[in-house]
N, C-alpha and C. Protein backbone atom coordinates (compact mmCIF):
# COMPACT_ATOMS: atom_id res chain seq x y z
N UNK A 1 -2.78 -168.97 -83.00
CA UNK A 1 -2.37 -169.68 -81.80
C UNK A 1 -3.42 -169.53 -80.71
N UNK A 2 -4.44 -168.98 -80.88
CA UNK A 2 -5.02 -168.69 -80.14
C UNK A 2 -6.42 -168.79 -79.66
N UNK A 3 -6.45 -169.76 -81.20
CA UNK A 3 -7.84 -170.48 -81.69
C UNK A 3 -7.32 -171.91 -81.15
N UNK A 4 -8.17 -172.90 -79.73
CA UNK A 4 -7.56 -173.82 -79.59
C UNK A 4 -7.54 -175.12 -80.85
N UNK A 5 -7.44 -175.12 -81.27
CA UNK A 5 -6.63 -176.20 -82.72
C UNK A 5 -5.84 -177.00 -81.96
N UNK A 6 -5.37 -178.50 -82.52
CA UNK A 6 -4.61 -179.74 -81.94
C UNK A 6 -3.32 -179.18 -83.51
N UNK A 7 -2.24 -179.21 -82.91
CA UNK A 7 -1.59 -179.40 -84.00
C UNK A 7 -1.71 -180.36 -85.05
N UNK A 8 -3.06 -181.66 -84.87
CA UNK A 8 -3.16 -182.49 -85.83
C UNK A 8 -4.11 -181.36 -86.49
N UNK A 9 -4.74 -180.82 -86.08
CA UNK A 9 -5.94 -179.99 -86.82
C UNK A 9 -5.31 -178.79 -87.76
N UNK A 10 -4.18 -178.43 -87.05
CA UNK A 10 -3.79 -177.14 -88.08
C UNK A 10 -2.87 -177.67 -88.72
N UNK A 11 -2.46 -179.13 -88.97
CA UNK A 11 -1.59 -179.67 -89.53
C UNK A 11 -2.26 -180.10 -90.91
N UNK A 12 -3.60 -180.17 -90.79
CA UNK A 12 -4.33 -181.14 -91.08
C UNK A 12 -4.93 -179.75 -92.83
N UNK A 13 -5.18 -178.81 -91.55
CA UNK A 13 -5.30 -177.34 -92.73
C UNK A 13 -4.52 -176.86 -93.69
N UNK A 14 -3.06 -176.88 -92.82
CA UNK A 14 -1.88 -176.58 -93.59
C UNK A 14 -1.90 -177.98 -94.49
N UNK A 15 -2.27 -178.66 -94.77
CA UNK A 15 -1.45 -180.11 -95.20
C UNK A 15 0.00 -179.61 -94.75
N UNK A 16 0.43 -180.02 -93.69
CA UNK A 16 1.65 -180.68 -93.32
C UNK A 16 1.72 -181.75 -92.34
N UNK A 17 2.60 -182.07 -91.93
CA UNK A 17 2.41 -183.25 -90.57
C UNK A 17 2.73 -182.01 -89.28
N UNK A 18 1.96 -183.32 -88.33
CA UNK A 18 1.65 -182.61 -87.26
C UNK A 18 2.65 -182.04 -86.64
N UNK A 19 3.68 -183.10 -86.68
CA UNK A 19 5.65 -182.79 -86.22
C UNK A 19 5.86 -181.65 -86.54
N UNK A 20 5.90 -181.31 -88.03
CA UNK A 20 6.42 -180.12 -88.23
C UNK A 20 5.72 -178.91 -87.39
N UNK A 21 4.50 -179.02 -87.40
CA UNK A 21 3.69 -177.91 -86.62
C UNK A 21 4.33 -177.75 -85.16
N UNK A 22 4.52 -178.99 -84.55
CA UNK A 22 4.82 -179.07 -83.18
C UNK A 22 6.15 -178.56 -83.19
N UNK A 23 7.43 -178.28 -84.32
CA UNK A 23 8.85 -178.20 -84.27
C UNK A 23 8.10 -176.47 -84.54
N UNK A 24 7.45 -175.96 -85.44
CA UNK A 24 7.67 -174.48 -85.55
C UNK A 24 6.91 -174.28 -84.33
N UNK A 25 6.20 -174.41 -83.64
CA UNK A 25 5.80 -173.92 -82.30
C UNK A 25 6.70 -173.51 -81.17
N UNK A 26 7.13 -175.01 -81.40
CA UNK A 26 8.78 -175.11 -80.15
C UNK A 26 9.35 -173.58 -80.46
N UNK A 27 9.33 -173.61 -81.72
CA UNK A 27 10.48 -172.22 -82.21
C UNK A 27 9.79 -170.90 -81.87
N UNK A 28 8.88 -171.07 -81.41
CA UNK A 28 7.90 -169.44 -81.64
C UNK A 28 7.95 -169.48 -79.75
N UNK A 29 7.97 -170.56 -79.37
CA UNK A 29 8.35 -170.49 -77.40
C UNK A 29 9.53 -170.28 -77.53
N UNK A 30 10.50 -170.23 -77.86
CA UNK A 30 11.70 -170.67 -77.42
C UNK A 30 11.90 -169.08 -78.10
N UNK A 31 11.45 -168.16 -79.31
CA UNK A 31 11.57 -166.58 -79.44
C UNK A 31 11.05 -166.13 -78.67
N UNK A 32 9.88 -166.69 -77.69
CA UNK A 32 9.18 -165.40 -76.83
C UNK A 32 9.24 -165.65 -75.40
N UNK A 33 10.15 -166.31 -75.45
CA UNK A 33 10.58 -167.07 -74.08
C UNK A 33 9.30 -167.81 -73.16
N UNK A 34 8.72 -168.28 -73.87
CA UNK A 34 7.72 -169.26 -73.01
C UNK A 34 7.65 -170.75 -73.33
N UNK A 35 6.75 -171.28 -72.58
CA UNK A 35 6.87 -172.96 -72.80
C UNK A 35 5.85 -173.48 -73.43
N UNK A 36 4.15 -172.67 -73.36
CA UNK A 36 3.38 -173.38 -73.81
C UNK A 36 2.62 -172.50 -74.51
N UNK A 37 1.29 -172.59 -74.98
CA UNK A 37 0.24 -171.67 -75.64
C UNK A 37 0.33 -170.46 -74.83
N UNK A 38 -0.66 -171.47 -74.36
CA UNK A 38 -1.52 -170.24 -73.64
C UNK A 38 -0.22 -169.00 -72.50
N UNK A 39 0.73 -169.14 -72.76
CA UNK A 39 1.96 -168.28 -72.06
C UNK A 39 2.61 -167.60 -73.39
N UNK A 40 2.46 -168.02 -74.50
CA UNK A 40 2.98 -167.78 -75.66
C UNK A 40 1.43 -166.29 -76.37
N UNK A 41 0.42 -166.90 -75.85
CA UNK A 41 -0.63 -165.94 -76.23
C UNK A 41 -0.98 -164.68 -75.67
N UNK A 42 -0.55 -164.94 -74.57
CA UNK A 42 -0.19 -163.70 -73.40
C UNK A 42 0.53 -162.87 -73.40
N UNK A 43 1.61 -163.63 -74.05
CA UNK A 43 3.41 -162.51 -74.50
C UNK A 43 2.99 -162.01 -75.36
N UNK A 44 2.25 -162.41 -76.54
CA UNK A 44 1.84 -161.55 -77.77
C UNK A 44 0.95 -160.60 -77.72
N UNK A 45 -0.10 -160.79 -76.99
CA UNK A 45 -0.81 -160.07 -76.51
C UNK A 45 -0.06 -158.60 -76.05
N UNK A 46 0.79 -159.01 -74.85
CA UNK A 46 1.32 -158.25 -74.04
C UNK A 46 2.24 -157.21 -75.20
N UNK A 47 2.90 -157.84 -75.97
CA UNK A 47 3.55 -156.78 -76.88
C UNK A 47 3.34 -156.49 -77.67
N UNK A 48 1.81 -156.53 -78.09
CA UNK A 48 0.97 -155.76 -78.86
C UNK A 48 0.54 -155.01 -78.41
N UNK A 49 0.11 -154.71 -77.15
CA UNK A 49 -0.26 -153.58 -76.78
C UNK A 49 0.73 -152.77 -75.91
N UNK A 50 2.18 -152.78 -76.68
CA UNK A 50 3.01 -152.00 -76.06
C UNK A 50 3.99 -152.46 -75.03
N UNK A 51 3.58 -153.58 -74.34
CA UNK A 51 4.46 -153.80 -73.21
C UNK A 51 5.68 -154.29 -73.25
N UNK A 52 6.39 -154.66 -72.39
CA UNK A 52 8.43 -154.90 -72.17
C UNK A 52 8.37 -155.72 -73.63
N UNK A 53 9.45 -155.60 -74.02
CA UNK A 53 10.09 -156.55 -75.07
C UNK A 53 11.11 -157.56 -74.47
N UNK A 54 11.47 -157.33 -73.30
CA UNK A 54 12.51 -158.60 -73.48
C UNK A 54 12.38 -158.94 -72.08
């Protein structure tokens, strides 16, 4: 997530469609309570090196 990629591009790697990429994303904001990447890369970040969980 953290390599900027277009979901057509990592769609394109995975062979899947881009939709689906864009529906498991939604799902990976909506576990780490954020809205976009780059807020989603930050949270991971952040609780990898230990910090709040929730």
């Amino acid at each position: 997530m953290a390599v900027e990629a277009t979901a057509e591009q990592i769609a394109r790697q995975l062979g899947i469609a881009p939709a689906t990429v864009r529906k498991h994303l939604e799902a990976v904001f909506a576990r780490l309570g954020v809205t976009h990447r780059a807020a989603a890369v930050a949270r991971i970040r952040s609780l990898l090196d230990g910090g709040p969980t929730g």
